[in-house]
C-alpha atoms as a PDB file:
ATOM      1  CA  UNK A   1       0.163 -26.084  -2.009  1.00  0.00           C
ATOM      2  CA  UNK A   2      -0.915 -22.847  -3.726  1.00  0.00           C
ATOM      3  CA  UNK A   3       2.043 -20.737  -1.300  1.00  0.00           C
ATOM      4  CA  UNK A   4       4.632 -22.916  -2.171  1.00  0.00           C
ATOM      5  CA  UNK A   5       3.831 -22.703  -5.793  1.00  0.00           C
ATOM      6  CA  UNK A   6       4.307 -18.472  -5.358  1.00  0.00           C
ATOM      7  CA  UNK A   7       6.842 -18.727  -3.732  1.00  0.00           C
ATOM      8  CA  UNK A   8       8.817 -21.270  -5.749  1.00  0.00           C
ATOM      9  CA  UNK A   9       7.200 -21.890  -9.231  1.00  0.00           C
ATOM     10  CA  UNK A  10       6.770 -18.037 -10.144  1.00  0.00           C
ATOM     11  CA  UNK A  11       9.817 -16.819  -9.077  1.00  0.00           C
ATOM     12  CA  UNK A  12      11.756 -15.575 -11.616  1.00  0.00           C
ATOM     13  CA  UNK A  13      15.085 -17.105 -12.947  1.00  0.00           C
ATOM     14  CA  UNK A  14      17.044 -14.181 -11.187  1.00  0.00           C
ATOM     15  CA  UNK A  15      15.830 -14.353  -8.074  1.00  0.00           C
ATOM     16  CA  UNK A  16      14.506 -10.540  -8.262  1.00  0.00           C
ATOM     17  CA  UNK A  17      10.879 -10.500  -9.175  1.00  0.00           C
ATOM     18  CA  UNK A  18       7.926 -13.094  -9.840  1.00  0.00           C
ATOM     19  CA  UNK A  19       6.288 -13.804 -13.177  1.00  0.00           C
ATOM     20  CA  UNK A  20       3.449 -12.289 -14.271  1.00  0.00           C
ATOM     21  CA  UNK A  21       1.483 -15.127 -15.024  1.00  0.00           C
ATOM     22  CA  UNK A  22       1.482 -18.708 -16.844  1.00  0.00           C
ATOM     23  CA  UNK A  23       1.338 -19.937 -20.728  1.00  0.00           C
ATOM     24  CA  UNK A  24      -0.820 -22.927 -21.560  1.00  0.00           C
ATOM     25  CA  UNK A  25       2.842 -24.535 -22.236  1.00  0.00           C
ATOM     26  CA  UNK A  26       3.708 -24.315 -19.039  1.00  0.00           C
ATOM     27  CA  UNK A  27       6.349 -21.453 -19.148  1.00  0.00           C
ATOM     28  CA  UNK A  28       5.929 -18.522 -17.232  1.00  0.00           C
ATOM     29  CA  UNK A  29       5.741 -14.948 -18.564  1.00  0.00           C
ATOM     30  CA  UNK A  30       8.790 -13.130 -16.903  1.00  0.00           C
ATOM     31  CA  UNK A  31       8.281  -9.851 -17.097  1.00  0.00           C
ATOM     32  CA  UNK A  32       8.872  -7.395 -14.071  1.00  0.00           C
ATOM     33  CA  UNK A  33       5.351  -5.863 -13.535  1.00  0.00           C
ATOM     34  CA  UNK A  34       3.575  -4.564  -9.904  1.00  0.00           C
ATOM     35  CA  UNK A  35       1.313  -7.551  -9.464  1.00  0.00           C
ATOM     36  CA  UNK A  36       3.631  -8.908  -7.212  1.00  0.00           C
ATOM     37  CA  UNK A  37       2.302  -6.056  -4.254  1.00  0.00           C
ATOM     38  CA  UNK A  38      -0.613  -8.158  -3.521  1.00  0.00           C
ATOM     39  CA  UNK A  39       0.866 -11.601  -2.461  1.00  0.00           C
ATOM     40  CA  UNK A  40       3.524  -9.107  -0.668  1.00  0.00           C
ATOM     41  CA  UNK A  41       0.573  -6.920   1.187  1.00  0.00           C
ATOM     42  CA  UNK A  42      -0.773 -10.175   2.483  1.00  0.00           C
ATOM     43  CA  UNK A  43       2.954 -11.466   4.194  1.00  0.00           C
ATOM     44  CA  UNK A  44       3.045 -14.317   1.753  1.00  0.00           C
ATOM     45  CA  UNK A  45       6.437 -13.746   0.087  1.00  0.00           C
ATOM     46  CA  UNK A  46       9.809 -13.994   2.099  1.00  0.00           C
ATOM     47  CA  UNK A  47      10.980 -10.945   3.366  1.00  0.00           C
ATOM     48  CA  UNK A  48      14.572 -11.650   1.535  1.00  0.00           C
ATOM     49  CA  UNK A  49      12.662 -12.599  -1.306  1.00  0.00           C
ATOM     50  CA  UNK A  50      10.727  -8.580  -2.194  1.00  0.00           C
ATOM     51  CA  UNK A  51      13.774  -6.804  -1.406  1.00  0.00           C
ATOM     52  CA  UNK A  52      14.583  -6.062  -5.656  1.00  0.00           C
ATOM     53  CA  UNK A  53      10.789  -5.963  -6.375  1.00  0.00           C
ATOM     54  CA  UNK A  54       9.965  -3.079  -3.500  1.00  0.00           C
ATOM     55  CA  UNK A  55      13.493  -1.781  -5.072  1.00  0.00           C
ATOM     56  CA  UNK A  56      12.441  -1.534  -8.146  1.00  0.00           C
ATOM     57  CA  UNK A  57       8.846  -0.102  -7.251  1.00  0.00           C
ATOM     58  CA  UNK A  58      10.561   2.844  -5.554  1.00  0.00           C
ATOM     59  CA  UNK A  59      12.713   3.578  -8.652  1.00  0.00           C
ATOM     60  CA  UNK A  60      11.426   5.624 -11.887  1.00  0.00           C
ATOM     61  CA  UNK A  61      11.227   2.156 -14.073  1.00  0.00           C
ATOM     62  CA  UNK A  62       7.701   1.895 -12.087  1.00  0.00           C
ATOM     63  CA  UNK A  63       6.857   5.210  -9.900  1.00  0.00           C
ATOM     64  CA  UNK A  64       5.749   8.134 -11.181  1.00  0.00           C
ATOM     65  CA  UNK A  65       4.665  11.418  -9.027  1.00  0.00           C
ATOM     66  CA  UNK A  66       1.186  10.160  -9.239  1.00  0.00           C
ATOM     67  CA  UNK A  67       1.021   6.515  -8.976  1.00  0.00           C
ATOM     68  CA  UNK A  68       2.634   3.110  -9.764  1.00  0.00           C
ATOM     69  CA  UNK A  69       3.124   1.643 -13.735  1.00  0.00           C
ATOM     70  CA  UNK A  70       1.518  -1.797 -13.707  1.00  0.00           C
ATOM     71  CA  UNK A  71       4.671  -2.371 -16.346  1.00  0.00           C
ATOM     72  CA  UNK A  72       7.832  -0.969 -15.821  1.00  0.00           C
ATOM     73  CA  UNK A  73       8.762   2.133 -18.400  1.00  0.00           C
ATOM     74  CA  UNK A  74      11.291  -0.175 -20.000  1.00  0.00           C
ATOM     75  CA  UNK A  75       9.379  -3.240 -20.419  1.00  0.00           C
ATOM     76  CA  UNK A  76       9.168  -4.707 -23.681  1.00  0.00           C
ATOM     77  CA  UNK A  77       5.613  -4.772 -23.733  1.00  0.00           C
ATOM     78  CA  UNK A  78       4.941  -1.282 -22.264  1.00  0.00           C
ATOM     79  CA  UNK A  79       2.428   1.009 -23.546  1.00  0.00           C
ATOM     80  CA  UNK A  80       1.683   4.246 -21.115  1.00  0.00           C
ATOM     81  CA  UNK A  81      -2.139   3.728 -22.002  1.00  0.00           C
ATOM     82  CA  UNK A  82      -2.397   0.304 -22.049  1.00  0.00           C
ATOM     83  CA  UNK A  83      -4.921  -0.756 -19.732  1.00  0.00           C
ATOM     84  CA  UNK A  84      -2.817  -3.121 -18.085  1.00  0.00           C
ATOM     85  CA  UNK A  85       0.612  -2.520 -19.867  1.00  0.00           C
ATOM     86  CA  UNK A  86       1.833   1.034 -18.485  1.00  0.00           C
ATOM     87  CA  UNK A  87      -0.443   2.825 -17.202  1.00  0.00           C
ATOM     88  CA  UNK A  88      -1.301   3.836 -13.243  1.00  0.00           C
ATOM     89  CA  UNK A  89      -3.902   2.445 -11.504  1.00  0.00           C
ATOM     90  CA  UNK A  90      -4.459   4.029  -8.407  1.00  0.00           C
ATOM     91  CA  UNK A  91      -5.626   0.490  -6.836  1.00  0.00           C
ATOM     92  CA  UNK A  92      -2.241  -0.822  -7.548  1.00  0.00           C
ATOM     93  CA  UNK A  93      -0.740   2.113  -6.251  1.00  0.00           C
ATOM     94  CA  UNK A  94      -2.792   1.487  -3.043  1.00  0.00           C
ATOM     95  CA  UNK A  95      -1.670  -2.378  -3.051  1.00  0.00           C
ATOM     96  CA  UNK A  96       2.055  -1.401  -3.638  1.00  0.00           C
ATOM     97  CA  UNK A  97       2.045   1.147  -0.865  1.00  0.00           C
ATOM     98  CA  UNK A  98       0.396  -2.000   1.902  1.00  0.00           C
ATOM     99  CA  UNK A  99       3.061  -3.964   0.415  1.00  0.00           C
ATOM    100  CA  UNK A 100       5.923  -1.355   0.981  1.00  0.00           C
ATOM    101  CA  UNK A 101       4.250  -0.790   4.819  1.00  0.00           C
ATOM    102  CA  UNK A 102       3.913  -4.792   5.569  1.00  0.00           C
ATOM    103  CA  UNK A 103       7.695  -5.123   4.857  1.00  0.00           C
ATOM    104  CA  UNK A 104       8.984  -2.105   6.915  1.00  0.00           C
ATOM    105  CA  UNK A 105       9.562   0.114   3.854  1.00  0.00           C
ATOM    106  CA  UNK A 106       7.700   3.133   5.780  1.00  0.00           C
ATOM    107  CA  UNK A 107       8.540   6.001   3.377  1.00  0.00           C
ATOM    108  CA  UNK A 108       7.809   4.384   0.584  1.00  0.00           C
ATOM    109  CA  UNK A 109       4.617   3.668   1.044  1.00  0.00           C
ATOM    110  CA  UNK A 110       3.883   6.626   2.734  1.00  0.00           C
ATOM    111  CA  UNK A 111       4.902   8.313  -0.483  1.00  0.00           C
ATOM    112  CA  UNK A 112       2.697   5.812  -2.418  1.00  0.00           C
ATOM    113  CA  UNK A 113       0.160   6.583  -0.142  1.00  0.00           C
ATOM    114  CA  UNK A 114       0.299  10.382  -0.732  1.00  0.00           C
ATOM    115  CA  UNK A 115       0.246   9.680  -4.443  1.00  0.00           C
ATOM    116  CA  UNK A 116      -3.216   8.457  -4.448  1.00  0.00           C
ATOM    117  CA  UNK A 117      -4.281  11.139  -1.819  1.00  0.00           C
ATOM    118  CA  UNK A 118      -3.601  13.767  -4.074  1.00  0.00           C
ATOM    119  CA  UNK A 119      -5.799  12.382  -6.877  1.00  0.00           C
ATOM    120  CA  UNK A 120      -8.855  13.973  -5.977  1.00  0.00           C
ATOM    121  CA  UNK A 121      -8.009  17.822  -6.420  1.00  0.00           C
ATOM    122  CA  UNK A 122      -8.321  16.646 -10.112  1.00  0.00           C
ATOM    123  CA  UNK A 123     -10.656  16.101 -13.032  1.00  0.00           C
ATOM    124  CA  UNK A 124     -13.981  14.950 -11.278  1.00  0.00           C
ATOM    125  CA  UNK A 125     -13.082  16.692  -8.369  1.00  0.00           C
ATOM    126  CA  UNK A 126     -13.388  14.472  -4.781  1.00  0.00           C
ATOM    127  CA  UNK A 127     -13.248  11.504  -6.603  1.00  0.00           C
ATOM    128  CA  UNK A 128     -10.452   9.251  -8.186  1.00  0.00           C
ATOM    129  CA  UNK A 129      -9.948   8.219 -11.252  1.00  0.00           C
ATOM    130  CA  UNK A 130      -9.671   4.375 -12.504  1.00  0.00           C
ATOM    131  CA  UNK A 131      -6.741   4.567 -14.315  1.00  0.00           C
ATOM    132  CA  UNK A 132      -3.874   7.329 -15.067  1.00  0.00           C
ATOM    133  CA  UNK A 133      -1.571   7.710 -17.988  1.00  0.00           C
ATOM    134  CA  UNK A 134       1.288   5.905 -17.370  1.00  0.00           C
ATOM    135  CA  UNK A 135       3.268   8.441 -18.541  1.00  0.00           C
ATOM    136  CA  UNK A 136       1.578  12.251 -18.401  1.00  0.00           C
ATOM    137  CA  UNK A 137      -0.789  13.296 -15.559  1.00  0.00           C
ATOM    138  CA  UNK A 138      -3.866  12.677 -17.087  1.00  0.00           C
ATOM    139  CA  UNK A 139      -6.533  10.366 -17.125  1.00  0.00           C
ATOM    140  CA  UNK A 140      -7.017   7.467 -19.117  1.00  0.00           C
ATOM    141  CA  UNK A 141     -10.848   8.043 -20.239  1.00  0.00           C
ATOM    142  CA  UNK A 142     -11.715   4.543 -18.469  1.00  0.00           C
ATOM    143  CA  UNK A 143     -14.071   5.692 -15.421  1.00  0.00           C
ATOM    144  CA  UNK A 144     -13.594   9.311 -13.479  1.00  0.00           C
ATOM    145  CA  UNK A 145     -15.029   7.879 -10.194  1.00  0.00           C
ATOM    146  CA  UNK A 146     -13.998   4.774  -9.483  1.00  0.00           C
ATOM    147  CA  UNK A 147     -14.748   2.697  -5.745  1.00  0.00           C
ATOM    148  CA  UNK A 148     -11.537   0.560  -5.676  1.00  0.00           C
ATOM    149  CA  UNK A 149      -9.963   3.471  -6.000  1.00  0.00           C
ATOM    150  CA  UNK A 150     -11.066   5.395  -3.526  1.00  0.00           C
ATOM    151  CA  UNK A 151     -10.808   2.770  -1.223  1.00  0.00           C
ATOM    152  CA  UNK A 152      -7.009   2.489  -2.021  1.00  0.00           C
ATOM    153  CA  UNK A 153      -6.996   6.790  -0.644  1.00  0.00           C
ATOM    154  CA  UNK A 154      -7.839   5.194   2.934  1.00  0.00           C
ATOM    155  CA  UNK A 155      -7.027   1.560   3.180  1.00  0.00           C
ATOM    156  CA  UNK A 156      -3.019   2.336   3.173  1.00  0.00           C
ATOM    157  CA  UNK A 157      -3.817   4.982   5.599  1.00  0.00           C
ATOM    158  CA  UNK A 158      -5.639   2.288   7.928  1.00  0.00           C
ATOM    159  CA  UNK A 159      -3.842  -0.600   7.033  1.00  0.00           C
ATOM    160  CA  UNK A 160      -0.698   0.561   6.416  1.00  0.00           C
ATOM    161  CA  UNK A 161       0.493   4.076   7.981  1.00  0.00           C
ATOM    162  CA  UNK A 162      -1.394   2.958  11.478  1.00  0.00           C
ATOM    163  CA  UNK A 163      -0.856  -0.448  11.388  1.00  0.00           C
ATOM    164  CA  UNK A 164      -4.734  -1.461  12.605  1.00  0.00           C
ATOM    165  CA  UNK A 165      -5.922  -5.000  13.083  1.00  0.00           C
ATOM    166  CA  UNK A 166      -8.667  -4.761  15.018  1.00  0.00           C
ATOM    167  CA  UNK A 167     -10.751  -8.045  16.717  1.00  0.00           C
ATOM    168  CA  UNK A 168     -14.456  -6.926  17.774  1.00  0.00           C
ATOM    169  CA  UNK A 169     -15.228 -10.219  18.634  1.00  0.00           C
ATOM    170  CA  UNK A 170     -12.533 -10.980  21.103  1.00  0.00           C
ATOM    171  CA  UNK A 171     -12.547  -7.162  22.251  1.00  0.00           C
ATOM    172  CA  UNK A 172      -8.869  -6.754  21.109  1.00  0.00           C
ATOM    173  CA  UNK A 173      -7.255  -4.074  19.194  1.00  0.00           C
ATOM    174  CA  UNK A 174      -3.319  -3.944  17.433  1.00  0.00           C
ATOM    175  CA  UNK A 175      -1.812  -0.786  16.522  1.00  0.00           C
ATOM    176  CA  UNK A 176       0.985  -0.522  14.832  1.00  0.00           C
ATOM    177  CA  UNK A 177       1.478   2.992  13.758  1.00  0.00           C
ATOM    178  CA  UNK A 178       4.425   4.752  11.403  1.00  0.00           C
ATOM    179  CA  UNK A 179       4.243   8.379  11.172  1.00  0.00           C
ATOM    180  CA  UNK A 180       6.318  10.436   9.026  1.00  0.00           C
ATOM    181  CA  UNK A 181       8.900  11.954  10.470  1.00  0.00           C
ATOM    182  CA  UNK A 182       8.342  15.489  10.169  1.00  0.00           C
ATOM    183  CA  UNK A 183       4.886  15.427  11.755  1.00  0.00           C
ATOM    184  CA  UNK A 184       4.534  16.966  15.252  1.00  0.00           C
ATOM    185  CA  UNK A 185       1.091  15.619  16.192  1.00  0.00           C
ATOM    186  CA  UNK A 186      -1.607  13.762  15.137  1.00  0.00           C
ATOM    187  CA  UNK A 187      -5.325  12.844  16.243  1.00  0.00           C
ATOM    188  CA  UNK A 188      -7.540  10.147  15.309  1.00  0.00           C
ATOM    189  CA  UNK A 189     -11.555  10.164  16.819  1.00  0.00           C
ATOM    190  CA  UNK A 190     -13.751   7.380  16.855  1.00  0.00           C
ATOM    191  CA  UNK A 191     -12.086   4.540  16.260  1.00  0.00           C
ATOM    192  CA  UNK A 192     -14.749   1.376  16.151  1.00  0.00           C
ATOM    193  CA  UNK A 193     -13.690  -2.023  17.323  1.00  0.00           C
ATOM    194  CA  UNK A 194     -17.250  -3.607  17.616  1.00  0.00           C
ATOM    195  CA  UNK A 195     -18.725  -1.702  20.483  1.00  0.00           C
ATOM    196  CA  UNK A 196     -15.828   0.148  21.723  1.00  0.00           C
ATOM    197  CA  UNK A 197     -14.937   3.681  20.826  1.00  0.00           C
ATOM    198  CA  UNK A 198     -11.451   4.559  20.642  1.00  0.00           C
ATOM    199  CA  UNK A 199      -9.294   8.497  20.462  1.00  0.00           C
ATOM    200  CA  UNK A 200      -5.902   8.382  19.896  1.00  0.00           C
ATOM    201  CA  UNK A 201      -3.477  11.430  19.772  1.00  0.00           C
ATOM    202  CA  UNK A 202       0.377  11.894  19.055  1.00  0.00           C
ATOM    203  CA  UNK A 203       2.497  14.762  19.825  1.00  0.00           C
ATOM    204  CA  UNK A 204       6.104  14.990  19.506  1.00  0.00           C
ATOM    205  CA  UNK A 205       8.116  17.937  20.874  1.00  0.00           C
ATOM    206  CA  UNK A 206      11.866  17.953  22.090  1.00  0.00           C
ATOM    207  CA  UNK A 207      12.754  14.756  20.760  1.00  0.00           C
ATOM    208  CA  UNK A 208       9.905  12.408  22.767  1.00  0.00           C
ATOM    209  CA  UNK A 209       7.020  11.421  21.312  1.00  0.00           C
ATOM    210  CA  UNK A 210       4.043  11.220  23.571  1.00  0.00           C
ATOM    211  CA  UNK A 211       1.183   9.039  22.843  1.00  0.00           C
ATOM    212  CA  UNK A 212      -2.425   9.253  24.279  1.00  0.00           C
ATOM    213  CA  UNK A 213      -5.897   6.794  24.530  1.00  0.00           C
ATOM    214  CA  UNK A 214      -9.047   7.301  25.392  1.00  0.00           C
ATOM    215  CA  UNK A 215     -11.555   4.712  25.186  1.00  0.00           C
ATOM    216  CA  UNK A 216     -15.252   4.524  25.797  1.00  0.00           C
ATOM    217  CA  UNK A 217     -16.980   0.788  25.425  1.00  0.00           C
ATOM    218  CA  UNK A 218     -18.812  -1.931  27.352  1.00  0.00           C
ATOM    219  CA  UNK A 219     -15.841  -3.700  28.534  1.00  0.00           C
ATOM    220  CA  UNK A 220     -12.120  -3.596  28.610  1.00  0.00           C
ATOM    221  CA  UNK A 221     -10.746  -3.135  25.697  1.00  0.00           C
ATOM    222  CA  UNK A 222      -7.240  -5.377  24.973  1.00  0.00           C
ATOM    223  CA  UNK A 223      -4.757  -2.914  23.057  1.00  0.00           C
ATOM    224  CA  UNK A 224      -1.419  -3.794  21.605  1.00  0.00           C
ATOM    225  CA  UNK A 225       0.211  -0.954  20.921  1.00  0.00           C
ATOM    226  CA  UNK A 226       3.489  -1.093  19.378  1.00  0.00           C
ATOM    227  CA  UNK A 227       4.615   2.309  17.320  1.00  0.00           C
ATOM    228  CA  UNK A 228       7.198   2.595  14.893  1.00  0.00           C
ATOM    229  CA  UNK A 229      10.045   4.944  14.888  1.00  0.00           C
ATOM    230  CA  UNK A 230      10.802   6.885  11.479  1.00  0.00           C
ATOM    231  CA  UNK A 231      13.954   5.632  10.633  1.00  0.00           C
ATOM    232  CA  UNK A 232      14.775   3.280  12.574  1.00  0.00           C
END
């Protein structure tokens, strides 16, 4: 089946990442690149299996202070303005940070996370830009607003930092949340799981951290709560 043929037929010779894609000769093209991050944000690789990829993704070869290289910087084929050869994409960026979060790599993809965040103090300002330099903090000319972008500012944030699964139609929520470590508190209003409303605050003071619900809806709402601890 297609998940077996991920998992097995891509993987790379060396075990560490997964090939970028397939020749009409049947070979595969092997070069370490962030593509990878999707399969990963959706739980379909092996944890022991993404351990050198997430690596890697972490390391200079593919982060920069504003994003992730679709190529790493000492790829043969890597051009810092190449569309997809080099330069930063903030939607891979977005799918590398889910990835990092889905496999308990908390800081990473928090740092991922922030990467994208920052974007819109820049250039076309409140928006974020399709594609980066892979190299210089610029812009690649491509598109100055771009949706999948933007979407990639929030979805980690959603997805990822709080962990949020929600089922409207079986009236059940799952939070998983991992905060940094440094903050002290934290609020979140209006949460929507169909027709339930739900406010969520953390505070952490003298080494407990104290969680807090409030929840407004037609019915009981079914919450599984289980937060992370920085670090740990």
């Amino acid at each position: 089946n297609v998940l077996k043929t991920i998992r097995t037929d891509f993987r790379n010779p060396d075990g560490e990442f997964y090939a970028h894609g397939k020749y009409p000769d049947d070979t595969y093209n092997p070069e370490p690149t962030v593509m990878p991050a999707v399969p990963m944000l959706f739980g379909q690789l092996e944890p022991a299996a993404v351990k050198g990829m997430l690596r890697a993704y972490a390391s200079n070869e593919f982060s920069s202070d504003w994003g992730t290289r679709i190529i790493g910087a000492s790829g043969r084929n890597f051009n810092p303005l190449g569309y997809h050869t080099g330069s930063i994409w903030p939607l891979y960026t977005g799918w590398t940070s889910l990835a990092e979060y889905r496999y308990g790599l908390d800081l990473q993809g928090y740092t991922h996370l922030m990467d994208n965040v920052l974007v819109y103090r820049d250039w076309a300002l409140g928006f974020a830009e399709e594609v980066l330099h892979g190299e210089v903090y610029t812009p690649r000319g491509v598109c100055s607003h771009q949706g999948w972008s933007e979407t990639m500012v929030i979805q980690p944030v959603l997805e990822g930092m709080l962990g949020l699964e929600p089922d409207a139609l079986e009236h059940r929520l799952k939070l998983t949340p991992v905060f940094p470590a440094g903050w002290d508190s934290l609020e979140l209003r209006n949460l929507r799981v169909g027709g339930h409303t739900l406010d969520f605050s953390m505070v952490s003071e003298e080494g407990v951290i104290r969680y807090q619900f409030t929840h407004r809806g037609p019915r009981a709402l079914n919450l599984e709560f289980t937060p992370g601890i920085p670090g740990f």
